[in-house]
N, C-alpha and C. Protein backbone atom coordinates (compact mmCIF):
# COMPACT_ATOMS: atom_id res chain seq x y z
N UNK A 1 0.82 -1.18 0.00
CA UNK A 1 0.00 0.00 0.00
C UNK A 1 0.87 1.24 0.00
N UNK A 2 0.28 2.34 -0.52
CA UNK A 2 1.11 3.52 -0.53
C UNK A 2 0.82 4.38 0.62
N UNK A 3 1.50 5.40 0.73
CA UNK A 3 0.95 6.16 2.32
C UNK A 3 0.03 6.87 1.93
N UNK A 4 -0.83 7.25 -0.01
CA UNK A 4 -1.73 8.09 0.70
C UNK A 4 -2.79 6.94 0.45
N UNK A 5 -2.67 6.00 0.48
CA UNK A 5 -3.84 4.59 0.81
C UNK A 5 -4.08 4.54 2.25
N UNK A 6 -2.95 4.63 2.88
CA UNK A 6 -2.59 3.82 4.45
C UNK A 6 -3.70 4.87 5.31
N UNK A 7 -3.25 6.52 4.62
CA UNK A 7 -3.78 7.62 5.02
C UNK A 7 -5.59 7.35 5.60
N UNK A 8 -5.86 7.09 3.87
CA UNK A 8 -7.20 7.08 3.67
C UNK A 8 -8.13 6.08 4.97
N UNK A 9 -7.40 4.84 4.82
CA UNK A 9 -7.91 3.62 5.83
C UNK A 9 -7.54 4.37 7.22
N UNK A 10 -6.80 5.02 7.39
CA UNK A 10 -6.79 5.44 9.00
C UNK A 10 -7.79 6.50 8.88
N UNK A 11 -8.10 7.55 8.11
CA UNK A 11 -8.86 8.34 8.42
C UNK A 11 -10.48 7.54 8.23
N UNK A 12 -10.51 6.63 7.98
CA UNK A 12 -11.98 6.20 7.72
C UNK A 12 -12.26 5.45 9.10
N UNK A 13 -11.18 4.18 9.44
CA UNK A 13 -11.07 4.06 10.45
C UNK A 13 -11.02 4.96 11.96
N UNK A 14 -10.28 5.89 11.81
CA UNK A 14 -10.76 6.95 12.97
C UNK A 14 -12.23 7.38 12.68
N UNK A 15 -12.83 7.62 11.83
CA UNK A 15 -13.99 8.02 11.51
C UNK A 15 -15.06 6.99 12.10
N UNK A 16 -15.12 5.94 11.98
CA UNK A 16 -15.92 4.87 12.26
C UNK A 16 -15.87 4.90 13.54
N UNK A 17 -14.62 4.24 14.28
CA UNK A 17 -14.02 4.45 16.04
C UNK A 17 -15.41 6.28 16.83
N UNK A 18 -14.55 7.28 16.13
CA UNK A 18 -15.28 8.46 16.55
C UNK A 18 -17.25 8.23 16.62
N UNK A 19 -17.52 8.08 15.30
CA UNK A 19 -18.95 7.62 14.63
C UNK A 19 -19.46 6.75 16.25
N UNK A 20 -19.04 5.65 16.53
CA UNK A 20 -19.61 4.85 17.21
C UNK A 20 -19.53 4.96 18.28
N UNK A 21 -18.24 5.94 19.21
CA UNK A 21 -18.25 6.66 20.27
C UNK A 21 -19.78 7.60 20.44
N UNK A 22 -19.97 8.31 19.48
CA UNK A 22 -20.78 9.49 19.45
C UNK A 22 -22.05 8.99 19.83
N UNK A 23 -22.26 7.70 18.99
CA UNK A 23 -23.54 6.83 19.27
C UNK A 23 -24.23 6.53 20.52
N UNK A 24 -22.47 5.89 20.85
CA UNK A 24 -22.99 5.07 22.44
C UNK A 24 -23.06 5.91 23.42
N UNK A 25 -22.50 7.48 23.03
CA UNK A 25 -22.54 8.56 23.83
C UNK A 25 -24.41 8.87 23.81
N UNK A 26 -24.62 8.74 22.46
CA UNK A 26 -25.88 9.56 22.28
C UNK A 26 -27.37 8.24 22.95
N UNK A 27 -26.58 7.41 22.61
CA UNK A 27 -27.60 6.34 22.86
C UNK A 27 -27.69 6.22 24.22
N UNK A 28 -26.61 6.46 25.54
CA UNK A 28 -26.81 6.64 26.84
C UNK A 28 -27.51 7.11 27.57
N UNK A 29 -27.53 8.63 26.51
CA UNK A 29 -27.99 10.01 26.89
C UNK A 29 -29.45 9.96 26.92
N UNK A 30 -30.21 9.25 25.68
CA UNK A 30 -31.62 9.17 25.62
C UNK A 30 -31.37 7.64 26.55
N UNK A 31 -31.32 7.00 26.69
CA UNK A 31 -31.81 6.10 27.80
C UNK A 31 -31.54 6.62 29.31
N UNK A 32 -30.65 7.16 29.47
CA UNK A 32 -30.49 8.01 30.63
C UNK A 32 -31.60 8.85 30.82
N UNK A 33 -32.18 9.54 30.12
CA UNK A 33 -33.47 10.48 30.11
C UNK A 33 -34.49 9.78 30.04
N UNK A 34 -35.06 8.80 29.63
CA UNK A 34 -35.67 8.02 29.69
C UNK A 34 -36.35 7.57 30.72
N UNK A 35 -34.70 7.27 31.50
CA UNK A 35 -35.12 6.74 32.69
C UNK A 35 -35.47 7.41 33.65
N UNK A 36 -34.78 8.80 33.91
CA UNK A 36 -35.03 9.38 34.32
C UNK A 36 -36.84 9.93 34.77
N UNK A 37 -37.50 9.85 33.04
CA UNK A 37 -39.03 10.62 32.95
C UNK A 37 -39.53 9.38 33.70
N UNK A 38 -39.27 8.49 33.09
CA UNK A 38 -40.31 7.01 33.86
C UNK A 38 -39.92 7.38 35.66
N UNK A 39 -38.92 7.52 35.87
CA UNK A 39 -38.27 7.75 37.55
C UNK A 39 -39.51 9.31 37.97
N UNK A 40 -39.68 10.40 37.07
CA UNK A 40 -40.52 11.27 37.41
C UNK A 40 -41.85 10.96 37.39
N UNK A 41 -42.12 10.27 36.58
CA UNK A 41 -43.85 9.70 36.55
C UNK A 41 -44.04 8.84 37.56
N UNK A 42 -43.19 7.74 37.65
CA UNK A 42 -43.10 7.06 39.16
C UNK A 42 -43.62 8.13 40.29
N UNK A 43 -43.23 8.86 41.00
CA UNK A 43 -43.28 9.74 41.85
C UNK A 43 -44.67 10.56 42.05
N UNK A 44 -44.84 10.92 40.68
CA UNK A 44 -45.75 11.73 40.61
C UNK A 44 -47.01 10.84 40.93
N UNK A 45 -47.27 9.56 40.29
CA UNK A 45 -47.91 8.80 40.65
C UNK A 45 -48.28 8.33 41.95
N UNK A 46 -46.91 8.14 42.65
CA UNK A 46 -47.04 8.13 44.26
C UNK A 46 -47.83 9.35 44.97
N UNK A 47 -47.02 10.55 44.17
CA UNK A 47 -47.82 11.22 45.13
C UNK A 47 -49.33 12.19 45.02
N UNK A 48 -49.71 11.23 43.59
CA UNK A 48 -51.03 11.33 43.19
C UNK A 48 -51.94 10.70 44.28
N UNK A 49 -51.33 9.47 43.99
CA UNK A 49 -52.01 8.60 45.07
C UNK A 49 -52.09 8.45 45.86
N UNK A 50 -50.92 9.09 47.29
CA UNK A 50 -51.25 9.63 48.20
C UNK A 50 -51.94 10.58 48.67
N UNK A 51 -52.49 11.52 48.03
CA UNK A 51 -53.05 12.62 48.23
C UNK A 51 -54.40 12.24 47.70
N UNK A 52 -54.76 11.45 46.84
CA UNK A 52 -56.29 11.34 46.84
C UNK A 52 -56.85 10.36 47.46
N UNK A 53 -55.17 9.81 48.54
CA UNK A 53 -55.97 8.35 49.88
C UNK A 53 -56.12 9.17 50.82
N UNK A 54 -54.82 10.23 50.84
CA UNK A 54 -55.37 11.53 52.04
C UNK A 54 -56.46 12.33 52.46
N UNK A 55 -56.95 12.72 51.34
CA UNK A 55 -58.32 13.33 51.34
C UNK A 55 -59.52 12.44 51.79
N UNK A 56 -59.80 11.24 51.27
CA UNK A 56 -60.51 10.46 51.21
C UNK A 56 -60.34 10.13 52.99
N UNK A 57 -59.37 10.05 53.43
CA UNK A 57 -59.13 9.65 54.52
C UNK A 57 -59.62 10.65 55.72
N UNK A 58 -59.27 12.01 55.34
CA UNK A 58 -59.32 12.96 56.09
C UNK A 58 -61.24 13.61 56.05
N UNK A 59 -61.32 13.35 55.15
CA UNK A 59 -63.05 13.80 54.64
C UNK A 59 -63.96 12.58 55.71
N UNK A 60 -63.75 11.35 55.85
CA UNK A 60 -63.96 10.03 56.41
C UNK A 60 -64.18 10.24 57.42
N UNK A 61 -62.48 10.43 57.79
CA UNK A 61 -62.69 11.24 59.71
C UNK A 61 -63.48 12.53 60.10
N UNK A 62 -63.69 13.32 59.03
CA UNK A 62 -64.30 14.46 59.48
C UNK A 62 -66.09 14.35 59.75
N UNK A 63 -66.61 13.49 58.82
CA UNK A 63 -67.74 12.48 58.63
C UNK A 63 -68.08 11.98 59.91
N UNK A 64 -67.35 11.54 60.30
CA UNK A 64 -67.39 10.81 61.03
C UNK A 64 -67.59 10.62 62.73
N UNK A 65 -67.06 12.32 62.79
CA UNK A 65 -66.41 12.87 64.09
C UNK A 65 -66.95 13.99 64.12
N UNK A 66 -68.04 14.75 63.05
CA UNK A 66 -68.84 15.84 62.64
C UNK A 66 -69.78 15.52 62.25
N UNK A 67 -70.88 14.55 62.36
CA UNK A 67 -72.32 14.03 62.07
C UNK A 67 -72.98 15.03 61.78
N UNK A 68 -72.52 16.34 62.81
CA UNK A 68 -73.90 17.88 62.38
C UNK A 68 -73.32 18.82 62.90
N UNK A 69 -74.19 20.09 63.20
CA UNK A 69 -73.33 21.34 63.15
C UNK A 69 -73.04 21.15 64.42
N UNK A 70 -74.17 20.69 65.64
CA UNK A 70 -73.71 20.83 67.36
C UNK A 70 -72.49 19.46 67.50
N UNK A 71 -72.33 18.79 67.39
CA UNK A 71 -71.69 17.77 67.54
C UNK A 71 -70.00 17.58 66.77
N UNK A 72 -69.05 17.95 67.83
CA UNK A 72 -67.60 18.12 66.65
C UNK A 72 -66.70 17.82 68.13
N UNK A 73 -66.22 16.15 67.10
CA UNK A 73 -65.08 15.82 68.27
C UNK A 73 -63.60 16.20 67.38
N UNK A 74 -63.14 17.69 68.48
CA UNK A 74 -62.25 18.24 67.07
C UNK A 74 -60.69 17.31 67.35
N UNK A 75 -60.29 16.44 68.26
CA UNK A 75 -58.87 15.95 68.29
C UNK A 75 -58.90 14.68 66.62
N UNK A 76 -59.46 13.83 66.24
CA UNK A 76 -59.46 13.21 65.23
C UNK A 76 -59.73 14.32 63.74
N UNK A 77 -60.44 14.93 64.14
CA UNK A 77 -60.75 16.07 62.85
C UNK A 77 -59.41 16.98 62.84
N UNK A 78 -58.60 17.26 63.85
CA UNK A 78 -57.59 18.24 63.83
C UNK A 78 -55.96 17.18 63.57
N UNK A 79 -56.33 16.41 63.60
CA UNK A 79 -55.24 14.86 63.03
C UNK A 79 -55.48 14.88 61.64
N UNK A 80 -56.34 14.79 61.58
CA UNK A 80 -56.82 14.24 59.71
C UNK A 80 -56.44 15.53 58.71
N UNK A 81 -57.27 16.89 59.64
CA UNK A 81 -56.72 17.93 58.73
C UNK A 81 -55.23 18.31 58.54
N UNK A 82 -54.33 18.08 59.72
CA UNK A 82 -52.94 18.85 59.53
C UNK A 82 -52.58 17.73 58.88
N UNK A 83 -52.60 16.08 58.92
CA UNK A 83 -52.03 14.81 57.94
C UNK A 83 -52.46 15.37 56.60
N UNK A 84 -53.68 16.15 55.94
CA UNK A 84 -53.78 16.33 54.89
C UNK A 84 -53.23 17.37 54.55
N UNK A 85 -53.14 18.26 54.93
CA UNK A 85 -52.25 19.65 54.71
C UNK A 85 -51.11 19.44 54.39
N UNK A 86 -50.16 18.80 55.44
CA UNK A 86 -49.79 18.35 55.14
C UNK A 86 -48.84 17.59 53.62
N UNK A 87 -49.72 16.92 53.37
CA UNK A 87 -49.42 16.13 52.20
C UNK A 87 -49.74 16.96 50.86
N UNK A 88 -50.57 18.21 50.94
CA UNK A 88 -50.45 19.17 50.06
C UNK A 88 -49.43 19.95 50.32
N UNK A 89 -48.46 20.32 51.47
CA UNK A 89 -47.81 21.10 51.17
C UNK A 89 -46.43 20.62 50.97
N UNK A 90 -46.31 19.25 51.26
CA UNK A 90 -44.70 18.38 51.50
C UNK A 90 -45.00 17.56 49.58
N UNK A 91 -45.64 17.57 48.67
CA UNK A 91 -45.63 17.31 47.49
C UNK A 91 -44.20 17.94 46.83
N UNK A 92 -43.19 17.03 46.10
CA UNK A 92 -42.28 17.21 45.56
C UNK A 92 -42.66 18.15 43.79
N UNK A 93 -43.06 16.71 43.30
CA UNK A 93 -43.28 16.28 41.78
C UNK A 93 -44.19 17.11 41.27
N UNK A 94 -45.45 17.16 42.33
CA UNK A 94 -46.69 17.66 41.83
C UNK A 94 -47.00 18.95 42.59
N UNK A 95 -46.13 19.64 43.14
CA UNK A 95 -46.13 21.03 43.62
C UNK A 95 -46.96 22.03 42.33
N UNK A 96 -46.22 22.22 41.64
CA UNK A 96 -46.58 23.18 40.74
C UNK A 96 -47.68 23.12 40.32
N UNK A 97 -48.22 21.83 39.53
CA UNK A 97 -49.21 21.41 39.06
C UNK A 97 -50.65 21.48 40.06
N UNK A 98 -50.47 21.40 41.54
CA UNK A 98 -51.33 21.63 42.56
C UNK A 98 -52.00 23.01 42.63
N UNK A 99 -50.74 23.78 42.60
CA UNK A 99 -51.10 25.52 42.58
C UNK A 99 -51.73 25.88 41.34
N UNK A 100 -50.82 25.10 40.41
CA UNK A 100 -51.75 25.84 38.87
C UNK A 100 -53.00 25.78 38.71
N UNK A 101 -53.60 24.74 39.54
CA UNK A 101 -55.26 24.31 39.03
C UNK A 101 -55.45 24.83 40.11
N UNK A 102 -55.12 25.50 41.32
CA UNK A 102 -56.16 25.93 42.63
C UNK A 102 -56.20 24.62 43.41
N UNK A 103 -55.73 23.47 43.39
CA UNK A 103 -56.24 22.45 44.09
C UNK A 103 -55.70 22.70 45.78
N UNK A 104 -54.88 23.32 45.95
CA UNK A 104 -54.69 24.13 47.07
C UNK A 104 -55.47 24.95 47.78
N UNK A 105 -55.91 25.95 46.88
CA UNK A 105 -56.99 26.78 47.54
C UNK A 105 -58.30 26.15 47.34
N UNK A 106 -58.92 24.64 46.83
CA UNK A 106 -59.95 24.42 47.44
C UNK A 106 -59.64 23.69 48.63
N UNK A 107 -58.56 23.30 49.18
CA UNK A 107 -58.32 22.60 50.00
C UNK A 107 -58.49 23.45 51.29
N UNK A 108 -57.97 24.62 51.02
CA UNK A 108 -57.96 25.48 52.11
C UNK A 108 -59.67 26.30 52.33
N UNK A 109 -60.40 26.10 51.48
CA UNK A 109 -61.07 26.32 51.12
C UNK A 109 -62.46 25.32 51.86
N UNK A 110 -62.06 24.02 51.96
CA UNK A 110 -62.48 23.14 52.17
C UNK A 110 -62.65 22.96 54.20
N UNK A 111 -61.77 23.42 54.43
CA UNK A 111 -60.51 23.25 55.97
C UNK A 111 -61.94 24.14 56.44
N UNK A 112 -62.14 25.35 55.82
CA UNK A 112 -63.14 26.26 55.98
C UNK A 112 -64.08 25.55 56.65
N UNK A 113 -65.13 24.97 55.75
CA UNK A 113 -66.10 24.43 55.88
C UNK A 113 -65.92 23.21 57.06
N UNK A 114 -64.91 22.61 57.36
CA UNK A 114 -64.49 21.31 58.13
C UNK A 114 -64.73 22.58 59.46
N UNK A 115 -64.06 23.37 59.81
CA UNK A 115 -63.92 24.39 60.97
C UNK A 115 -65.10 24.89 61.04
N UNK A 116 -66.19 25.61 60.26
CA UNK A 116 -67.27 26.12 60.71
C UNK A 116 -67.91 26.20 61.91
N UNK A 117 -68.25 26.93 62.14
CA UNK A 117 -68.24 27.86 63.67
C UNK A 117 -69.78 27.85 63.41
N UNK A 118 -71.29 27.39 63.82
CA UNK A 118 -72.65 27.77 64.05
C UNK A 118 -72.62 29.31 64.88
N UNK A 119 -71.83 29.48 65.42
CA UNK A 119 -72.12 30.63 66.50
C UNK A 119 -71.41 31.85 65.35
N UNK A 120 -70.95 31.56 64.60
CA UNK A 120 -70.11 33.05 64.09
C UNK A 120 -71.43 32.66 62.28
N UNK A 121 -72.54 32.31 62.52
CA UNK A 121 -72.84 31.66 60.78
C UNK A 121 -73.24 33.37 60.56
N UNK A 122 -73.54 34.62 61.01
CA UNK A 122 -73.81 35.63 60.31
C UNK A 122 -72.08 36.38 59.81
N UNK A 123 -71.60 36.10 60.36
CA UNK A 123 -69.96 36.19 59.79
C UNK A 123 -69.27 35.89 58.69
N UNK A 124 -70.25 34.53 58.64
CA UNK A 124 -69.46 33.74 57.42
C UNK A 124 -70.05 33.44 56.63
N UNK A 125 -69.50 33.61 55.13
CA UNK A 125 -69.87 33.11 53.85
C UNK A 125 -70.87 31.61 53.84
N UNK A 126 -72.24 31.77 53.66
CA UNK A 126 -72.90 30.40 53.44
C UNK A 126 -72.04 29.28 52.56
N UNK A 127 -71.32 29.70 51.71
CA UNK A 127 -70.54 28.63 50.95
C UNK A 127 -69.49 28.10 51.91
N UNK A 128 -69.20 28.47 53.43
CA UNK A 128 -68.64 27.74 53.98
C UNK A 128 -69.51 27.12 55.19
N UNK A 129 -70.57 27.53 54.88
CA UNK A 129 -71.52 26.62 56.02
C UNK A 129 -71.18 24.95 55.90
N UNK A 130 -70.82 24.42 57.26
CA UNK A 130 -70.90 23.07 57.09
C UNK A 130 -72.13 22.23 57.35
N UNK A 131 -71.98 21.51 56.54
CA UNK A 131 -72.70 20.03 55.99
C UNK A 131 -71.97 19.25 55.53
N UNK A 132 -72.70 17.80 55.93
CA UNK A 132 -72.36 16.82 55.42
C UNK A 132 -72.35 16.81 53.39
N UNK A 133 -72.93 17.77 53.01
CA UNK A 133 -73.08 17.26 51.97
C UNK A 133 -72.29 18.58 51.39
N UNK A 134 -72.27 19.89 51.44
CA UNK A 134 -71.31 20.84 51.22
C UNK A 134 -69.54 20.08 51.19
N UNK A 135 -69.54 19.72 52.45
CA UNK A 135 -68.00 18.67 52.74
C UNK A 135 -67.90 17.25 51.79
N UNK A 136 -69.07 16.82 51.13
CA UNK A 136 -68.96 15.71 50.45
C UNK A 136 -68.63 15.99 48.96
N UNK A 137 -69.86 17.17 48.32
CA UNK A 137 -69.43 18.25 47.43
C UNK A 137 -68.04 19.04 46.77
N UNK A 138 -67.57 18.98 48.07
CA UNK A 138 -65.98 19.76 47.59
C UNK A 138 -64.94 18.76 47.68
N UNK A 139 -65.04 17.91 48.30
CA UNK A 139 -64.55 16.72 48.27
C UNK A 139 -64.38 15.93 46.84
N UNK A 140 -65.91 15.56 46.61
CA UNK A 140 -65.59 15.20 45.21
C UNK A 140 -65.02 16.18 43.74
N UNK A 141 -65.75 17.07 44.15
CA UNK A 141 -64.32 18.58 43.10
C UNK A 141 -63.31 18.63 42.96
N UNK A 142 -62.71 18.33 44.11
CA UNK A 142 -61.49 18.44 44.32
C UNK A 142 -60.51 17.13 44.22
N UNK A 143 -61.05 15.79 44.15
CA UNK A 143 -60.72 14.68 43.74
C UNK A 143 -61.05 14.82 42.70
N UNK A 144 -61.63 15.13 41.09
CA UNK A 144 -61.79 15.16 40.36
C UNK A 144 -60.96 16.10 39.47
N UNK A 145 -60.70 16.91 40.28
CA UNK A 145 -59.18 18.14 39.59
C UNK A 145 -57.91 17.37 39.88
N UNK A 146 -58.06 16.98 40.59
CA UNK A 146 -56.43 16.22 41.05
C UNK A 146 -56.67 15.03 40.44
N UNK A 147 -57.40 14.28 39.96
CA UNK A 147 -57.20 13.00 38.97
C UNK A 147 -57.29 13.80 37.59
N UNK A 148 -57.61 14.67 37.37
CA UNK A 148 -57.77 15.47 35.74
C UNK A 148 -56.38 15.72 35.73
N UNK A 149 -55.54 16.55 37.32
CA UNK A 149 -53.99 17.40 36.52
C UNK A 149 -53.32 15.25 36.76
N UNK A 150 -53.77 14.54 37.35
CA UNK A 150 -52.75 13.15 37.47
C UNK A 150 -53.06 12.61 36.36
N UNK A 151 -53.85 12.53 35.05
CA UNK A 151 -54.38 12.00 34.01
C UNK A 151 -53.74 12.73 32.93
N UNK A 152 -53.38 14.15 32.74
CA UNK A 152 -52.64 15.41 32.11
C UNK A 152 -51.25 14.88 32.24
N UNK A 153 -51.08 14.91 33.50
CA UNK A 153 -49.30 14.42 33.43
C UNK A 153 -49.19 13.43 33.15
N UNK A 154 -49.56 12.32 33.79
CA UNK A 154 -49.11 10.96 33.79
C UNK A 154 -49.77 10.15 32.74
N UNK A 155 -50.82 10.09 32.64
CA UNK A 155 -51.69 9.32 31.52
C UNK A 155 -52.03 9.93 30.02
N UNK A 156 -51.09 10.57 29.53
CA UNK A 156 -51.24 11.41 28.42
C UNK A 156 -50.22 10.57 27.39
N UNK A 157 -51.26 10.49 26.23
CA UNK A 157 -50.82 9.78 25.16
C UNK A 157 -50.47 10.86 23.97
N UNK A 158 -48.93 10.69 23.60
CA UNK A 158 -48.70 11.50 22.34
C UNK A 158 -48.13 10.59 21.16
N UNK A 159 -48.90 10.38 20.50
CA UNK A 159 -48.52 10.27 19.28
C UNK A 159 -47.02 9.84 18.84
């Protein structure tokens, strides 16, 4: 062979060597990210699902321990509410997504109606009068926004 043959085969050869570096570089990179999104949907999922066992949980006890307006055993109702608060405000993944839709401020919103005071009712907004069925009402709203933004993130099909 002559040297500008020898030339040619080394530069094609470095070319190929480089080429397949770049690959396994590039091919890392999207499986690395990859894993990563599945590692973020994981999470988000968790803490979808904690927060709509929280509510469910905390609405239960309040039910439960609040039959009517005279009757409020507040140590189980004041457990359930700060465990749910809680878990709205210690959210990693789904922080943002909580605030963007308000699912926060019906929560707080909600706390309202759980607290209602009969003795202060010319004070306060009838939309926070409590009932069983006002508290069952916002309950289901508010489980229904938080499975809409967990269905948006997580369960969204593109093409």
């Amino acid at each position: 062979m002559s040297a500008p043959d020898t030339h040619n085969w080394i530069t094609i050869l470095s070319a190929l060597g480089l080429g397949s570096f770049i690959g396994t570089v590039l091919s890392l990179w999207f499986t690395a990210r990859q894993q990563h999104k599945h590692w973020v949907n994981d999470n988000k999922k968790s803490e979808y699902r904690e927060l709509l066992d929280g509510l469910y949980d905390a609405v239960t006890v309040v039910s439960d321990n609040r039959p009517n307006l005279s009757t409020v055993n507040p140590g189980p109702i004041n457990d359930a509410v700060k465990k749910l608060s809680r878990m709205f405000e210690d959210r990693i993944f789904i922080a943002d997504s909580l605030r963007n839709s308000n699912a926060k401020q019906d929560w707080y919103d909600m706390k309202k109606v759980i607290y209602y005071d009969p003795s202060l009712q010319s004070e306060t907004p009838k939309e926070f009068w409590y009932s069983a069925y006002n508290l069952h009402e916002r309950e289901d709203k508010l489980r229904v926004k938080i499975l809409e933004r967990a269905k948006n993130e997580i369960v969204h099909f593109k093409p």
